[in-house]
C-alpha atoms as a PDB file:
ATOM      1  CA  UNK A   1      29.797  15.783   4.513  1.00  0.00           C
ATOM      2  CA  UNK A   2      28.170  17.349   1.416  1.00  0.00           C
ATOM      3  CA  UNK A   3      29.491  15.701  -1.557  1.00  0.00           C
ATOM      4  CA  UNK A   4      29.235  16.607  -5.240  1.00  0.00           C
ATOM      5  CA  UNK A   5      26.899  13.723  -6.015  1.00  0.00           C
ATOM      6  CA  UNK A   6      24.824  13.899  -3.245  1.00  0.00           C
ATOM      7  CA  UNK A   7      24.175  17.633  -4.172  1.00  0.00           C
ATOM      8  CA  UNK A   8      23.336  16.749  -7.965  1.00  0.00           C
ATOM      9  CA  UNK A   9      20.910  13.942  -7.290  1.00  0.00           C
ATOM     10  CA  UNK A  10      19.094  16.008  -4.633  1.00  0.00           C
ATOM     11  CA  UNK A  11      20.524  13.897  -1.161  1.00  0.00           C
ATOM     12  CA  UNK A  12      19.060  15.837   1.795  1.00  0.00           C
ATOM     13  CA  UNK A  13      22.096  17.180   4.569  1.00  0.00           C
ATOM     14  CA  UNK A  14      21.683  17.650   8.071  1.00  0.00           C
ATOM     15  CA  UNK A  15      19.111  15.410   9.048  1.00  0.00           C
ATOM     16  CA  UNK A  16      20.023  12.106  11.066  1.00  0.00           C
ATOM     17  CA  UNK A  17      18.069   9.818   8.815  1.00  0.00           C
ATOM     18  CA  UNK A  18      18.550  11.345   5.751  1.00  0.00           C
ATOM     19  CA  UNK A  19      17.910   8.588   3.612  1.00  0.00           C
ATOM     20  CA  UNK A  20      14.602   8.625   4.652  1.00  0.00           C
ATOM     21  CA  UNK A  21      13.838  12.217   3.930  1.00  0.00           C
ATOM     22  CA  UNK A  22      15.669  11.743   0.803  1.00  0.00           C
ATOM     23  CA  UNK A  23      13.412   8.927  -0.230  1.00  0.00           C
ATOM     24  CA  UNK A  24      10.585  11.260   1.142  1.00  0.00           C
ATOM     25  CA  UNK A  25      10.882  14.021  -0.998  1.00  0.00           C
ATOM     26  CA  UNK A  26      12.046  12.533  -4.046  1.00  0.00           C
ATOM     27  CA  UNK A  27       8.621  10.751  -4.131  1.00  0.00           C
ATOM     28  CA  UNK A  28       6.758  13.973  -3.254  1.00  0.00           C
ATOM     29  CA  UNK A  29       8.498  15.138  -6.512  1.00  0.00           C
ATOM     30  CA  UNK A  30       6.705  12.084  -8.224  1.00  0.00           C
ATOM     31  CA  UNK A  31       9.892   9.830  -8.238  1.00  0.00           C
ATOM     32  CA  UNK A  32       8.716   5.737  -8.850  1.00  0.00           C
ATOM     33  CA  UNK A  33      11.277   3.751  -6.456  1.00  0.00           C
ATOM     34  CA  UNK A  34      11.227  -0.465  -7.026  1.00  0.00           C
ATOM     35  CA  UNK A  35      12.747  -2.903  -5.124  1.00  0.00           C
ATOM     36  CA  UNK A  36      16.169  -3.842  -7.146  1.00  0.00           C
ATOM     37  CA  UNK A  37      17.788  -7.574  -6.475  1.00  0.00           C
ATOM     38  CA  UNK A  38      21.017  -7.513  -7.825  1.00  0.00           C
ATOM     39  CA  UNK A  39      23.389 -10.797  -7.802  1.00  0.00           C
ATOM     40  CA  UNK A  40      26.450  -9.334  -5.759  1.00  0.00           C
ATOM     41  CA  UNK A  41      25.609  -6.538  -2.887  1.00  0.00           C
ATOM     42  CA  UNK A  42      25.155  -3.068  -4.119  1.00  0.00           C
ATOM     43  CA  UNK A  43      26.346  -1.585  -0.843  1.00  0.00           C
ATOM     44  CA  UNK A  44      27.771  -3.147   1.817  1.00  0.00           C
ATOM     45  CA  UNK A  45      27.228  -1.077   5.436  1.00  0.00           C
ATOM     46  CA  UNK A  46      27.785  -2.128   8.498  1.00  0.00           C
ATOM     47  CA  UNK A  47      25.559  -3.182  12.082  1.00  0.00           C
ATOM     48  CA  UNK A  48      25.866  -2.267  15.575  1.00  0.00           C
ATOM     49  CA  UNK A  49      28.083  -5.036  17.284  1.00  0.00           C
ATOM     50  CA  UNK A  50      26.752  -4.852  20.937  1.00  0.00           C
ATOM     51  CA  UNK A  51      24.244  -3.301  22.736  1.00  0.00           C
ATOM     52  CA  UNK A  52      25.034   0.041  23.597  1.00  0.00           C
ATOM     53  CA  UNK A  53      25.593   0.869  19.349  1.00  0.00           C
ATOM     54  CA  UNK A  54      22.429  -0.609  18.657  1.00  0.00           C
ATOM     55  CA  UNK A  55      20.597   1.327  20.979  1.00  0.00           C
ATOM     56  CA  UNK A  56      22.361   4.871  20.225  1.00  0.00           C
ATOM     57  CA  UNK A  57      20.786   4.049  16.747  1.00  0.00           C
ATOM     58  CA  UNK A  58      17.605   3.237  17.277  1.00  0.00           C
ATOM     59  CA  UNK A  59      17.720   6.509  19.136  1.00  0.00           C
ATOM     60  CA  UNK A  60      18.964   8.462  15.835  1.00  0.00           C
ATOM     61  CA  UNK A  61      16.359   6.470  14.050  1.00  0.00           C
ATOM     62  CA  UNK A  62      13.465   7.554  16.820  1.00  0.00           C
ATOM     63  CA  UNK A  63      14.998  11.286  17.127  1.00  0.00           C
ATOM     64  CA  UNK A  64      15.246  11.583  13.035  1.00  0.00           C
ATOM     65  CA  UNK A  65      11.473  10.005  12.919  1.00  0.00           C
ATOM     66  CA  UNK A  66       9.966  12.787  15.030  1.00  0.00           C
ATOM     67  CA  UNK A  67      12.116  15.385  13.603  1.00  0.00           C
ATOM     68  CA  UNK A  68      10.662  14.442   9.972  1.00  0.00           C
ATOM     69  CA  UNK A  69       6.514  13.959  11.477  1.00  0.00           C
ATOM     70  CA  UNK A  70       7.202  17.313  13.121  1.00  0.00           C
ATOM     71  CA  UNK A  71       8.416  19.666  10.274  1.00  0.00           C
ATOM     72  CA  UNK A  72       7.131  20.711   6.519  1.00  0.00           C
ATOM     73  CA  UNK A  73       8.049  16.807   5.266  1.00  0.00           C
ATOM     74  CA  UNK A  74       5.237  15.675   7.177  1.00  0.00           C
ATOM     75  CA  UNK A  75       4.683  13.009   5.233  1.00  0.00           C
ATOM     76  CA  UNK A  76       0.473  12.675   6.060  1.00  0.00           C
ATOM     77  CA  UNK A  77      -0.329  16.278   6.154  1.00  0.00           C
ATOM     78  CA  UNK A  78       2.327  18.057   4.780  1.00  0.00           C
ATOM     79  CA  UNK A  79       2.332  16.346   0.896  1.00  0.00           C
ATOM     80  CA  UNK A  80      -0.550  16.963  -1.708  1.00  0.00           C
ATOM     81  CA  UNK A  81       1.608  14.575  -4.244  1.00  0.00           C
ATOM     82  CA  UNK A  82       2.002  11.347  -2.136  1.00  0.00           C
ATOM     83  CA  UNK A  83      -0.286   8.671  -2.815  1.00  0.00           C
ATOM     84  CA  UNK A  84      -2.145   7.024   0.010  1.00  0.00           C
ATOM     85  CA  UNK A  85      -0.119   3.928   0.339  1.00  0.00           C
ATOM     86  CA  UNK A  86       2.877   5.981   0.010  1.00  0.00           C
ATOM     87  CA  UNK A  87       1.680   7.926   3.217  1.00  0.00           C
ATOM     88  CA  UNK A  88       0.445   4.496   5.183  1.00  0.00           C
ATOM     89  CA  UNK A  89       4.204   3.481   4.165  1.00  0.00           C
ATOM     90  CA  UNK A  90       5.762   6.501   5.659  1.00  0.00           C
ATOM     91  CA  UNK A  91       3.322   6.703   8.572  1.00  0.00           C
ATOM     92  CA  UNK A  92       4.491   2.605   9.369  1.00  0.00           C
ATOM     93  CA  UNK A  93       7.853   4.072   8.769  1.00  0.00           C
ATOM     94  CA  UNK A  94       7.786   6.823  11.789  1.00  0.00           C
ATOM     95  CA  UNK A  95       5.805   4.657  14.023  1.00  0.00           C
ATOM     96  CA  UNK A  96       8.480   1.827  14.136  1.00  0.00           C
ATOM     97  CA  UNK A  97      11.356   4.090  14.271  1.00  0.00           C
ATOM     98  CA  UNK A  98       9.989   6.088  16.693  1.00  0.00           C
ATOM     99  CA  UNK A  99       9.422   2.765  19.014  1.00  0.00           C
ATOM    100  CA  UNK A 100       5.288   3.365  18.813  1.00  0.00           C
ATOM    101  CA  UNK A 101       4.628  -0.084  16.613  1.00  0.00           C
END
C-alpha cells in the first residue's frame, strides 16, 4: 500500500522487489548510500520458515530481477549516472536473484 512517507522520500510501488528499484533509482539520481551499524536492530523483518516460503521468494526475487534488467531501470544500459561499480553491483545483484550466479 502507498503510504505518505513512502511517496515523499520517492519509494517505488508496484514492483515485487521494490527496495531494489528504490535503491536503483535513488542512486541514478546521485544518492551516496553507506553501510550503517547501529547497536539495537533498525528493522526487524521476518524469514521464510520452511521450504515452500522460501522458494515462493526466491521466485519474487528472480521474477522482480528480470522485470528490473528488462525495463527503462536497466541498470547497465539504461543509466548514464551510475558509476561502474555501482552497475557491476547491480549486475551481481540480478544475476543472483535471478538464480544465474
Amino acid at each position: 500500500d502507498k503510504t505518505e512517507w513512502g511517496q515523499s522520500v520517492g519509494w517505488i510501488y508496484g514492483s515485487v522487489t521494490e527496495d531494489v528499484l528504490t535503491g536503483y533509482r535513488m542512486h541514478n539520481r546521485g544518492w551516496r548510500s553507506v553501510y550503517c551499524v547501529t547497536n539495537r536492530d533498525a528493522f526487524r523483518g521476518t524469514a521464510p520458515i520452511n521450504l515452500t516460503d522460501r522458494l515462493h521468494q526466491v521466485l519474487r526475487w528472480a521474477t522482480g530481477s528480470v522485470e528490473i534488467f528488462l525495463s527503462r531501470n536497466n541498470a547497465i544500459f539504461a543509466s548514464r549516472h551510475l558509476k561502474f561499480l555501482q552497475r557491476a553491483t547491480y549486475l551481481n545483484l540480478f544475476l543472483r536473484l535471478s538464480g544465474r550466479a
